[in-house]
C-alpha atoms as a PDB file:
ATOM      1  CA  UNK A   1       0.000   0.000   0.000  1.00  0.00           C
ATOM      2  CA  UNK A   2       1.402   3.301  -0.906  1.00  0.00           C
ATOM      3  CA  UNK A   3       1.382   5.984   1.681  1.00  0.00           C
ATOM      4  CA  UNK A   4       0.922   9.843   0.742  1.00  0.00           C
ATOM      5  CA  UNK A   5       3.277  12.380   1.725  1.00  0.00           C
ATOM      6  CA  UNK A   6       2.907  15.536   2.704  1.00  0.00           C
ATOM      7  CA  UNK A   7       4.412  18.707   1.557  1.00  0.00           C
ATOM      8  CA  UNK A   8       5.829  20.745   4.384  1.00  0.00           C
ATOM      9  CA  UNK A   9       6.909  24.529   4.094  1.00  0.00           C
ATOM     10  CA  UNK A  10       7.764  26.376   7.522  1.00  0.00           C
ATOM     11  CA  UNK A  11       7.089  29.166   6.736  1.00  0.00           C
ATOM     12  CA  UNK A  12       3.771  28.740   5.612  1.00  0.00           C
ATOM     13  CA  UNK A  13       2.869  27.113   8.983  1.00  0.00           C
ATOM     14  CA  UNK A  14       4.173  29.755  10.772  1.00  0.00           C
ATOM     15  CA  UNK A  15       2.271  32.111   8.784  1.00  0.00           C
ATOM     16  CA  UNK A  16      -0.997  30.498   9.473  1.00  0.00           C
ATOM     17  CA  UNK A  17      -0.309  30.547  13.394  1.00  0.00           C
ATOM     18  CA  UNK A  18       0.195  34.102  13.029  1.00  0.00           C
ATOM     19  CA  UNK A  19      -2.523  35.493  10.624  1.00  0.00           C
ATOM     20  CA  UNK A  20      -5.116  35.067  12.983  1.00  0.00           C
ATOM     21  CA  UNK A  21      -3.621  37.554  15.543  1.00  0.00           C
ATOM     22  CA  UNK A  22      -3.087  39.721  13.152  1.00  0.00           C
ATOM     23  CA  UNK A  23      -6.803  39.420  11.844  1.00  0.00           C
ATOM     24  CA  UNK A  24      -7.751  39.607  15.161  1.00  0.00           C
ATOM     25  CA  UNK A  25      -6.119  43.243  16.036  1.00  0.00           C
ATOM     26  CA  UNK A  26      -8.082  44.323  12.981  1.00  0.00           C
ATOM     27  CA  UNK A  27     -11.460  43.049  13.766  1.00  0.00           C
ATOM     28  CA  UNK A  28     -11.110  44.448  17.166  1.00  0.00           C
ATOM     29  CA  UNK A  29      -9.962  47.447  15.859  1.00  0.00           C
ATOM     30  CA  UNK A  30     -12.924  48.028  13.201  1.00  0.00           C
ATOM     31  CA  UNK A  31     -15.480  47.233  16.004  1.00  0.00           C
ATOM     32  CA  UNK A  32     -14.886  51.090  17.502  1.00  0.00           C
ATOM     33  CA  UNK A  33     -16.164  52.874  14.644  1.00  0.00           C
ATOM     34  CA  UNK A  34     -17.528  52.853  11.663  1.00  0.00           C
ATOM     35  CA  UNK A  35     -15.365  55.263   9.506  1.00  0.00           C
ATOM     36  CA  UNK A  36     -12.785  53.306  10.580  1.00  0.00           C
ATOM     37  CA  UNK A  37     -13.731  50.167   9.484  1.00  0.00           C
ATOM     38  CA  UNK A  38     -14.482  51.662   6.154  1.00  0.00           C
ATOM     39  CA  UNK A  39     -11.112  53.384   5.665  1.00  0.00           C
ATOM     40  CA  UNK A  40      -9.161  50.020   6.688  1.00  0.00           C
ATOM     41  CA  UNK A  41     -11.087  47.990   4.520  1.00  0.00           C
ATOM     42  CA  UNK A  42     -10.395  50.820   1.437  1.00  0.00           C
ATOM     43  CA  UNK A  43      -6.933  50.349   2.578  1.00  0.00           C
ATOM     44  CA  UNK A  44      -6.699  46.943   2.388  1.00  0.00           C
ATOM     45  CA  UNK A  45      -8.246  46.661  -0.857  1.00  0.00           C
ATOM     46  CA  UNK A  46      -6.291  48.542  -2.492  1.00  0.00           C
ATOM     47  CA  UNK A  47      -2.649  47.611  -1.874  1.00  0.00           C
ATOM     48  CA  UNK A  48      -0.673  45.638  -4.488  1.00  0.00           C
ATOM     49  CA  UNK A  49       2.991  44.984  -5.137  1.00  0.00           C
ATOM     50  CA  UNK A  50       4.832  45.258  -8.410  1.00  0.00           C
ATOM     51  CA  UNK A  51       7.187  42.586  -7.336  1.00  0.00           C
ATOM     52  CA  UNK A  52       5.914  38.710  -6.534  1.00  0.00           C
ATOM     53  CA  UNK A  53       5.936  37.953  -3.018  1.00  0.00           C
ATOM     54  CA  UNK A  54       7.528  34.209  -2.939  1.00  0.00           C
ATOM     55  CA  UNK A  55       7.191  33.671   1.112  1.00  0.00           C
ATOM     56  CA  UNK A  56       4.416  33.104   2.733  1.00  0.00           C
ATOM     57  CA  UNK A  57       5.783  34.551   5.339  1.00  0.00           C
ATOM     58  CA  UNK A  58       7.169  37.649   4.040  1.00  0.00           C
ATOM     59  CA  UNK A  59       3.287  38.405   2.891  1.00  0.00           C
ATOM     60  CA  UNK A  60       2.345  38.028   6.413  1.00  0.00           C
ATOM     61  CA  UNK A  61       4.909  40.599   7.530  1.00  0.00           C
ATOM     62  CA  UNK A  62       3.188  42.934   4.685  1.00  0.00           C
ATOM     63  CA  UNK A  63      -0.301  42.267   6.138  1.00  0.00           C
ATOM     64  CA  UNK A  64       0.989  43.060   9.822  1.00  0.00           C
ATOM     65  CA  UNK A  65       3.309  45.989   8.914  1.00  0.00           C
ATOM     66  CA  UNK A  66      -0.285  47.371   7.278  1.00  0.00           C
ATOM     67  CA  UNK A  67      -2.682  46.663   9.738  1.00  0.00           C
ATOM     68  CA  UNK A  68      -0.175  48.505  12.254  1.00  0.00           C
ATOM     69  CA  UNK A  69      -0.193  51.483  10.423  1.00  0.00           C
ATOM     70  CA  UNK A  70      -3.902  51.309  10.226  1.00  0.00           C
ATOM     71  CA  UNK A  71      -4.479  50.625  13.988  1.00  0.00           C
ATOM     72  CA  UNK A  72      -2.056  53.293  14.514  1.00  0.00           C
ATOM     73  CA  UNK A  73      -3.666  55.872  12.450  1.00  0.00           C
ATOM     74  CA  UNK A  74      -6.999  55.547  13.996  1.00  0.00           C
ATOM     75  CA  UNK A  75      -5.030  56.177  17.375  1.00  0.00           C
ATOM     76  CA  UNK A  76      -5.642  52.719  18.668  1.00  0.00           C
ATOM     77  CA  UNK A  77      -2.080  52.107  20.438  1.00  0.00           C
ATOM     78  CA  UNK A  78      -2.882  49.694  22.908  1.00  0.00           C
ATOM     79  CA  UNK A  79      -3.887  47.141  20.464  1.00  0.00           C
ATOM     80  CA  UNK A  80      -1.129  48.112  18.143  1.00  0.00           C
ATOM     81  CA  UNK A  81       1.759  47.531  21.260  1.00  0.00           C
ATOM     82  CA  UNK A  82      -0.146  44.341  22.252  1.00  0.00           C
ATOM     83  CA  UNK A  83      -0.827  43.053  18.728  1.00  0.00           C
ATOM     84  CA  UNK A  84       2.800  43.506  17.893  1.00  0.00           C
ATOM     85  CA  UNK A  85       4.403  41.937  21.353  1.00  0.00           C
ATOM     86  CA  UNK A  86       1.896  38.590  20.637  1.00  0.00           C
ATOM     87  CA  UNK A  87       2.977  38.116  16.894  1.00  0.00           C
ATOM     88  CA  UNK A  88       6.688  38.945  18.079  1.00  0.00           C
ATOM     89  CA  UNK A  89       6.556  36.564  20.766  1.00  0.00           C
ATOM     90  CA  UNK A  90       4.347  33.929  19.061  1.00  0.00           C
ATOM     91  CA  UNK A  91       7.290  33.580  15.862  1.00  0.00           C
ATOM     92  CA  UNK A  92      10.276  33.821  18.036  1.00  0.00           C
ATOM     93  CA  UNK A  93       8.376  30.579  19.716  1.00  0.00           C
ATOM     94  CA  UNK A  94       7.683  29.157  16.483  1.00  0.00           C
ATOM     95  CA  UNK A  95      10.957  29.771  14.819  1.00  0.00           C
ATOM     96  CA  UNK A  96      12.720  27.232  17.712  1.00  0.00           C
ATOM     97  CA  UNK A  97       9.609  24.287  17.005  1.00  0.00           C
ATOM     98  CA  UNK A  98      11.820  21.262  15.596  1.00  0.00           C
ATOM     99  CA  UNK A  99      11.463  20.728  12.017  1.00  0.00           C
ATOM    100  CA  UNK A 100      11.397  17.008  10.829  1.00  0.00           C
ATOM    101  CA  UNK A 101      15.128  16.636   9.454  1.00  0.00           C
ATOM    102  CA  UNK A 102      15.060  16.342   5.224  1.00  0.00           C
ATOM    103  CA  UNK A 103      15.971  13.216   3.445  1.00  0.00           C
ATOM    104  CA  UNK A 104      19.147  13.070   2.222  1.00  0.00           C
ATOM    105  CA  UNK A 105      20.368  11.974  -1.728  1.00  0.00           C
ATOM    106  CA  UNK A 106      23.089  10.107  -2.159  1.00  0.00           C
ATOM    107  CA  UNK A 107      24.139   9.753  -5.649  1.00  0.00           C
ATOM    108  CA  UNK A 108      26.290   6.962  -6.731  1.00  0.00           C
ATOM    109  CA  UNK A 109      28.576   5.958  -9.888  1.00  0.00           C
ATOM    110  CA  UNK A 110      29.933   3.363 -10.218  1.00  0.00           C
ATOM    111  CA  UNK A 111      30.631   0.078 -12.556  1.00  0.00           C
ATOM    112  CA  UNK A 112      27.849  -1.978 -14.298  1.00  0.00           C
ATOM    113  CA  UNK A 113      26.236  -3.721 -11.275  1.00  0.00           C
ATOM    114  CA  UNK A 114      23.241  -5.684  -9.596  1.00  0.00           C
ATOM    115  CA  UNK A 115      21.598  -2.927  -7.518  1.00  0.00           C
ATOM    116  CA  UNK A 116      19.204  -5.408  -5.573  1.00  0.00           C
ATOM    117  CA  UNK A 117      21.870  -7.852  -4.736  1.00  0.00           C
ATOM    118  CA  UNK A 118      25.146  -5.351  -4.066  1.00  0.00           C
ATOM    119  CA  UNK A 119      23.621  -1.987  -2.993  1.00  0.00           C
ATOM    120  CA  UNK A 120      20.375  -2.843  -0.691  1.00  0.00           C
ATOM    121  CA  UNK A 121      22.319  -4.729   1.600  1.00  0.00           C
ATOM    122  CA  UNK A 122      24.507  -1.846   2.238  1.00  0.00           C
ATOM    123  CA  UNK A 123      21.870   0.364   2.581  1.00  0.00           C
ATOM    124  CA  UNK A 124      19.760  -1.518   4.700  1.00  0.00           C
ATOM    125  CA  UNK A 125      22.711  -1.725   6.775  1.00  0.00           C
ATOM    126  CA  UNK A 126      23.464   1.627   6.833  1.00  0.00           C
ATOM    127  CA  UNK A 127      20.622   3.966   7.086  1.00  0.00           C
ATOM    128  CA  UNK A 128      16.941   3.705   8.707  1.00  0.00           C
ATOM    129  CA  UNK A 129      15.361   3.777   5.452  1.00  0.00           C
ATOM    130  CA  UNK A 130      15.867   4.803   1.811  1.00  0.00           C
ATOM    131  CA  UNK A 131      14.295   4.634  -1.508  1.00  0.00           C
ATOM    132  CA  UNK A 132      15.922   4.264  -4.923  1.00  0.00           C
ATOM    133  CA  UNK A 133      14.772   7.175  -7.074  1.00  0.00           C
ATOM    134  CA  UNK A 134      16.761   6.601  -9.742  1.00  0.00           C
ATOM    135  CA  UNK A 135      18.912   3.667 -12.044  1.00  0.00           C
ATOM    136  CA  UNK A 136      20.326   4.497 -15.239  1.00  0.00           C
ATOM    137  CA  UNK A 137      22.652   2.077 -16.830  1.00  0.00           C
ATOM    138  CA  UNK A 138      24.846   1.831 -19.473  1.00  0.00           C
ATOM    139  CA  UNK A 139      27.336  -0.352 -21.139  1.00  0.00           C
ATOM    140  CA  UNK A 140      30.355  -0.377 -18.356  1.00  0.00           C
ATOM    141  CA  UNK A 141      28.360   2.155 -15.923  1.00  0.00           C
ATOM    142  CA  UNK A 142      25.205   2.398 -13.499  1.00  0.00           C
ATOM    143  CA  UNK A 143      24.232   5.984 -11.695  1.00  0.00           C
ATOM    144  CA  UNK A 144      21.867   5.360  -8.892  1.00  0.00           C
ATOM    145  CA  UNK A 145      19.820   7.922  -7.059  1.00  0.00           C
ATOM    146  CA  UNK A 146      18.677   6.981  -3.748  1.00  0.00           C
ATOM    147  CA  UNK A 147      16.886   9.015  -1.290  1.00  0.00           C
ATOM    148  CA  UNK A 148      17.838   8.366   2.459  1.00  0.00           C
ATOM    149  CA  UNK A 149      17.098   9.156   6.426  1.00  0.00           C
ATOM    150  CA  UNK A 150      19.402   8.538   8.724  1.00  0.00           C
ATOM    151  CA  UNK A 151      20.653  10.420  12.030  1.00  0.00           C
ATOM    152  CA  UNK A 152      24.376  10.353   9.921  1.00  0.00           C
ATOM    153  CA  UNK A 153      25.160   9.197   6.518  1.00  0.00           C
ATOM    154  CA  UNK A 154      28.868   8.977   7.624  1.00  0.00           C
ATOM    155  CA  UNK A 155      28.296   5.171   8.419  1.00  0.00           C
ATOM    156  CA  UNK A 156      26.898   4.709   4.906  1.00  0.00           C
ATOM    157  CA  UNK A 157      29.714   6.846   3.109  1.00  0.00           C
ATOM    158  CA  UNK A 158      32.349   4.219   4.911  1.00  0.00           C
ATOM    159  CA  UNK A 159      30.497   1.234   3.649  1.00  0.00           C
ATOM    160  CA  UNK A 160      30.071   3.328  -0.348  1.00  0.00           C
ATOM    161  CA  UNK A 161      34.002   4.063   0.163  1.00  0.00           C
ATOM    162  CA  UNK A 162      34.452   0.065   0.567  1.00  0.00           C
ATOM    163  CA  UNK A 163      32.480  -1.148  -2.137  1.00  0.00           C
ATOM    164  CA  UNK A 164      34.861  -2.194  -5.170  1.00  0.00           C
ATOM    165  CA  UNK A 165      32.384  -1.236  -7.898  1.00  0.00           C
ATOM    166  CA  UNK A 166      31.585   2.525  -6.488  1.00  0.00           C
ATOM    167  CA  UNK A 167      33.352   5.174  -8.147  1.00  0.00           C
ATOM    168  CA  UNK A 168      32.291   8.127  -6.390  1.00  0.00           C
ATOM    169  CA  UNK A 169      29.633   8.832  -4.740  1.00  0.00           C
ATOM    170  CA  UNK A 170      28.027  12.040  -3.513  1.00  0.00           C
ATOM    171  CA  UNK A 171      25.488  13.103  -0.744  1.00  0.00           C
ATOM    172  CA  UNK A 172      23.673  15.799  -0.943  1.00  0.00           C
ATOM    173  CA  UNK A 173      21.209  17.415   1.598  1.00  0.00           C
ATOM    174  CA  UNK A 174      18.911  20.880   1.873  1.00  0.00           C
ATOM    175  CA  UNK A 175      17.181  22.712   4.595  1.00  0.00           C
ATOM    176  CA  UNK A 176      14.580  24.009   2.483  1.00  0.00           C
ATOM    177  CA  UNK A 177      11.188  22.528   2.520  1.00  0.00           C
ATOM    178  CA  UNK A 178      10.101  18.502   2.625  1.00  0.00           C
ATOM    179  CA  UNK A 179       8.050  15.871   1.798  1.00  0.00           C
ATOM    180  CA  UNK A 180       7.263  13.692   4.603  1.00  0.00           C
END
């Protein structure tokens, strides 16, 4: 049975922990009047940006840098200070959450040989799980792609560096977002 995975981008999580506050300060600042509520929903309406914003996250600065102004133009400080001290607070605390540690992908050269019979055994050896993502052969040559987790890959780069039929091998890892 095949299992789904899920995309993961931190910075889109952290955005939707914050919006709400943000939302919040609004709402509660629209509730005092009227004119107020009008102008900040003109305002909102009507902003745009000539460049793409690519982060989640920086969009959600946008939003909250605007809806301070706002609250600060219709003289509402309180909820601007305590608006701005929750969303600080709240991503500081969500900036140090632990973040499921990214595959690794270990790319490997060497001569023509019998993945299933000479490589699994070293990885199953070597690392808590993997996946092969890739074989292309040719004549005298095989480049594998496999896709690994482990705590350290420097037990499975010992047992690559001891196989006769691996050229080189390389590992490769990011800190960007996931699939888990």
């Amino acid at each position: 049975m095949k299992t789904k995975s899920s995309f993961y981008a931190k910075d889109f999580n952290n955005s939707l922990a914050v919006l709400p506050v943000i939302t919040a300060g609004i709402v509660l600042s629209m509730q005092s009047s009227i004119v107020i509520s009008l102008g900040m929903v003109g305002a909102l309406s009507i902003v745009r940006f000539r460049n793409a914003v690519k982060s989640s996250l920086d969009l959600t600065f946008l939003f909250w840098s605007i809806s301070t102004g706002i609250i600060a133009g219709a003289g509402l400080y309180e909820i601007v200070i305590i608006l701005s001290l929750i969303v600080t607070l709240l991503l500081l605390c969500l900036d140090f959450l632990p973040v499921g540690k990214a595959p690794y992908t270990v790319v490997i050269n060497g001569e023509d040989i019998d993945v299933k019979s000479q490589l699994e055994p070293v990885l199953k050896k070597s690392v808590s799980s993997y996946k092969i993502r890739s074989v292309s052969k040719s004549k005298t040559r095989t480049d594998i792609v496999v896709q690994v987790r482990s705590k350290s890959v420097d037990n499975l780069a010992k047992e690559l560096s001891a196989l006769d039929f691996v050229q080189n091998y390389n590992v490769l890892s990011h800190d960007g977002d996931m699939r888990f």
